[in-house]
Protein backbone atom coordinates (compact mmCIF):
# COMPACT_ATOMS: atom_id res chain seq x y z
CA UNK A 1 54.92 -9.52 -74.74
CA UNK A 2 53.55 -13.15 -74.22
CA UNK A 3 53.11 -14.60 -70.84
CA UNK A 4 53.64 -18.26 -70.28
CA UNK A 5 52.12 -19.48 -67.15
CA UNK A 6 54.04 -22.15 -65.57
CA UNK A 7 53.34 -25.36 -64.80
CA UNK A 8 52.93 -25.00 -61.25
CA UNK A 9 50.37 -22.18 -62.04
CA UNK A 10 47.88 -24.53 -60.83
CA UNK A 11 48.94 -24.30 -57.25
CA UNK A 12 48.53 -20.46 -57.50
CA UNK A 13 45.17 -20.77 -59.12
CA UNK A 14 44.92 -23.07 -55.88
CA UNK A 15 45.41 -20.53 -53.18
CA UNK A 16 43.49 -18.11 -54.15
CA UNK A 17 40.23 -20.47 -54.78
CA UNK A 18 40.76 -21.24 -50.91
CA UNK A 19 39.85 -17.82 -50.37
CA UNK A 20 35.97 -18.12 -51.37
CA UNK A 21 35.98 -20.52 -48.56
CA UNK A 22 37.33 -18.03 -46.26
CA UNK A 23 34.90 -15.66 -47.10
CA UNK A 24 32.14 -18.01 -47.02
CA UNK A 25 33.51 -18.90 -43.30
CA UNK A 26 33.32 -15.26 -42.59
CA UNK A 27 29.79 -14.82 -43.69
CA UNK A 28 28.35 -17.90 -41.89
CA UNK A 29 30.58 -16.08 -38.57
CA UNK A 30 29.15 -12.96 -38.84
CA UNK A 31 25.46 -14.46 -39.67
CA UNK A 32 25.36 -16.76 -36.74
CA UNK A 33 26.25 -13.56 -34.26
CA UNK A 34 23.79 -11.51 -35.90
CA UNK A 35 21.27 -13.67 -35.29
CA UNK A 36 22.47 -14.00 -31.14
CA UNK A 37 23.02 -10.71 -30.83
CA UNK A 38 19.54 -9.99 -32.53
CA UNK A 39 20.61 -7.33 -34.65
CA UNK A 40 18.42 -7.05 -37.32
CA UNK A 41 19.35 -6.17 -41.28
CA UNK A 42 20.36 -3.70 -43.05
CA UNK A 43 22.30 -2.40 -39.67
CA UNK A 44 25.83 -3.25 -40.26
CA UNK A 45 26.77 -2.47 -36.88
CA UNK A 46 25.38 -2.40 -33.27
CA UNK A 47 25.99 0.69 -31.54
CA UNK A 48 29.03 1.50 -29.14
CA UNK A 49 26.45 1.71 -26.14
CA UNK A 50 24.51 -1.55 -27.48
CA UNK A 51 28.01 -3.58 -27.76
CA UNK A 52 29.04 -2.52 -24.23
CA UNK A 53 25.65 -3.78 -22.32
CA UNK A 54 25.32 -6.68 -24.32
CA UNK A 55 28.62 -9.69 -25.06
CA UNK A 56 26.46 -10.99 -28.04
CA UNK A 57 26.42 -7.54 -29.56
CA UNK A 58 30.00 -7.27 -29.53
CA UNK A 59 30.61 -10.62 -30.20
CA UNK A 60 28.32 -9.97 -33.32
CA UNK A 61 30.27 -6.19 -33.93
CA UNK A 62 33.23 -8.11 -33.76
CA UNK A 63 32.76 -10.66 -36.07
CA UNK A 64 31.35 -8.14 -38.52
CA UNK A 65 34.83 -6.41 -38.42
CA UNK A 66 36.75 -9.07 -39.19
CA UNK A 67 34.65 -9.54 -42.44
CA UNK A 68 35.16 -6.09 -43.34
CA UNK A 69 39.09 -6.96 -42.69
CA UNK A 70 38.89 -9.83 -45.21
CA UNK A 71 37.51 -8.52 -47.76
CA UNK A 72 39.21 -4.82 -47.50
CA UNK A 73 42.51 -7.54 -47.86
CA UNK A 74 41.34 -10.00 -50.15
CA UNK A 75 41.95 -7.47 -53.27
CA UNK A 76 45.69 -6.76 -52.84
CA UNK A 77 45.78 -9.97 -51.83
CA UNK A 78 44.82 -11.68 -54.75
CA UNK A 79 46.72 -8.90 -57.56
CA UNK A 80 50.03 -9.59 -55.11
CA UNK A 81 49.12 -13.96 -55.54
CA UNK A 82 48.57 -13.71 -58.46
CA UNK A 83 51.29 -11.51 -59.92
CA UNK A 84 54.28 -13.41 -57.95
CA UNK A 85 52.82 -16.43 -59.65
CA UNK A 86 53.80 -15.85 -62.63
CA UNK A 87 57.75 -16.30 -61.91
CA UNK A 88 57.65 -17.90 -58.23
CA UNK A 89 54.28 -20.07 -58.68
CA UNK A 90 55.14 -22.51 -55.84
CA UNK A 91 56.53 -19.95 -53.63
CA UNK A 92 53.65 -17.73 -54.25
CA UNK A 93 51.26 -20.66 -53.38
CA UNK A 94 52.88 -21.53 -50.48
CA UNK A 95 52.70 -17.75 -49.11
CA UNK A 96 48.97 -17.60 -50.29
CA UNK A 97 48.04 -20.85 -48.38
CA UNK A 98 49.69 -19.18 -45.34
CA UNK A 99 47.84 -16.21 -45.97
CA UNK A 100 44.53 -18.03 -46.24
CA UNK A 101 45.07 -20.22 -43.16
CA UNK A 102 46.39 -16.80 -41.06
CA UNK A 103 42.92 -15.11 -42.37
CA UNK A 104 40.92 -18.20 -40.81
CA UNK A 105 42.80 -17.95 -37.18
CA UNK A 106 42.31 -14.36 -37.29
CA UNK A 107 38.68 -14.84 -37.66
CA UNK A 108 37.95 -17.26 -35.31
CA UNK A 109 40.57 -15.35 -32.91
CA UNK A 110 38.84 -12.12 -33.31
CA UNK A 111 35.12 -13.68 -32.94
CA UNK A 112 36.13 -15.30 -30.08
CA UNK A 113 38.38 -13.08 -28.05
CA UNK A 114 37.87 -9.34 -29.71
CA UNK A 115 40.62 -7.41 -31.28
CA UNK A 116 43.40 -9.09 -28.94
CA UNK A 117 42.12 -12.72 -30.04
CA UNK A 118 43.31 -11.23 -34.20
CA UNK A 119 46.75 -10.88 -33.33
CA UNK A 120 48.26 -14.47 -34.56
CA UNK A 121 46.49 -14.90 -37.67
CA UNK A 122 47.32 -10.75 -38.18
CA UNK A 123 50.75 -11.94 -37.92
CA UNK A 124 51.00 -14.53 -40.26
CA UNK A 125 48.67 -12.72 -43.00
CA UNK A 126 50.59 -9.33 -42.77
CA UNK A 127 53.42 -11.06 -43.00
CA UNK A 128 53.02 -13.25 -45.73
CA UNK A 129 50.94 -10.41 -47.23
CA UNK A 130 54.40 -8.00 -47.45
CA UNK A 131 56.45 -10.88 -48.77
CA UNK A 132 53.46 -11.52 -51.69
CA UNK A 133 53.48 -7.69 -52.42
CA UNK A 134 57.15 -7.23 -52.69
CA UNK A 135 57.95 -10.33 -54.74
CA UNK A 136 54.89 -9.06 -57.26
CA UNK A 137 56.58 -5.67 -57.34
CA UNK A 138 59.90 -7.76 -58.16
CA UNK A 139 58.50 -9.68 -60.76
CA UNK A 140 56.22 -6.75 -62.33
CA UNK A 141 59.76 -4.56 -62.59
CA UNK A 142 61.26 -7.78 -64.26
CA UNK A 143 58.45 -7.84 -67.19
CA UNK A 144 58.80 -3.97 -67.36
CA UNK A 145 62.16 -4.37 -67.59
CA UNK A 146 62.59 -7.81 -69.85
CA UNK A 147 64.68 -9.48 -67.31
């Protein structure tokens, strides 16, 4: 079987190269509230009982979560983006730039306001998430099945 990427591939390629910078964003997040809350490496997270005395401590647990969200997304992510790509490149790119964007608001949300400040950028990245993994799974059964 040969694979011809389309010409729109680019925009694919794109989206996902936006998602270094959301990374990058979450790691300069969760650095600056490590250094407030004064929690000191290799502890990945403060302690129940230090987050509840201390707002910086949460703020910094917080912040450290929604990293760990990112990048326990950012695999499927990318195998969904890039898969759906291959037929539906502008499509895909569109749902991936959503996807990025969603991942940004949910960090700033969550660093901000704690789990309840997530909840609009979850919404837009689970959502456009779903769409990228069923459209893959679409065109994956269309290669498998030469259609």
């Amino acid at each position: 079987m040969t694979v011809t990427l389309p010409n729109e591939y680019g925009l694919v390629i794109a989206a996902a190269t936006s998602t270094f910078f959301v990374n990058t964003l979450h790691g300069l997040l969760t650095s600056r509230h490590r250094k407030a809350a004064g929690v000191k490496y290799p502890i990945t997270y403060a302690t129940a009982e230090q987050a509840d005395k201390d707002p910086k401590v949460y703020k910094f647990n917080c912040a450290q979560r929604a990293h760990a969200n990112f990048t326990e997304n950012l695999t499927p992510f990318l195998g969904a983006l890039l898969v759906s790509g291959l037929k539906y490149p502008v499509y895909a790119a569109g749902l991936g730039a959503v996807w990025a964007v969603s991942r940004v608001v949910f960090a700033l949300g969550y660093t901000s306001n704690g789990p309840q400040g997530r909840l609009l950028g979850a919404a837009g990245g689970s959502l456009s998430d779903i769409v990228l993994k069923l459209t893959a799974a679409y065109v994956s059964l269309g290669y498998v099945l030469g259609w």
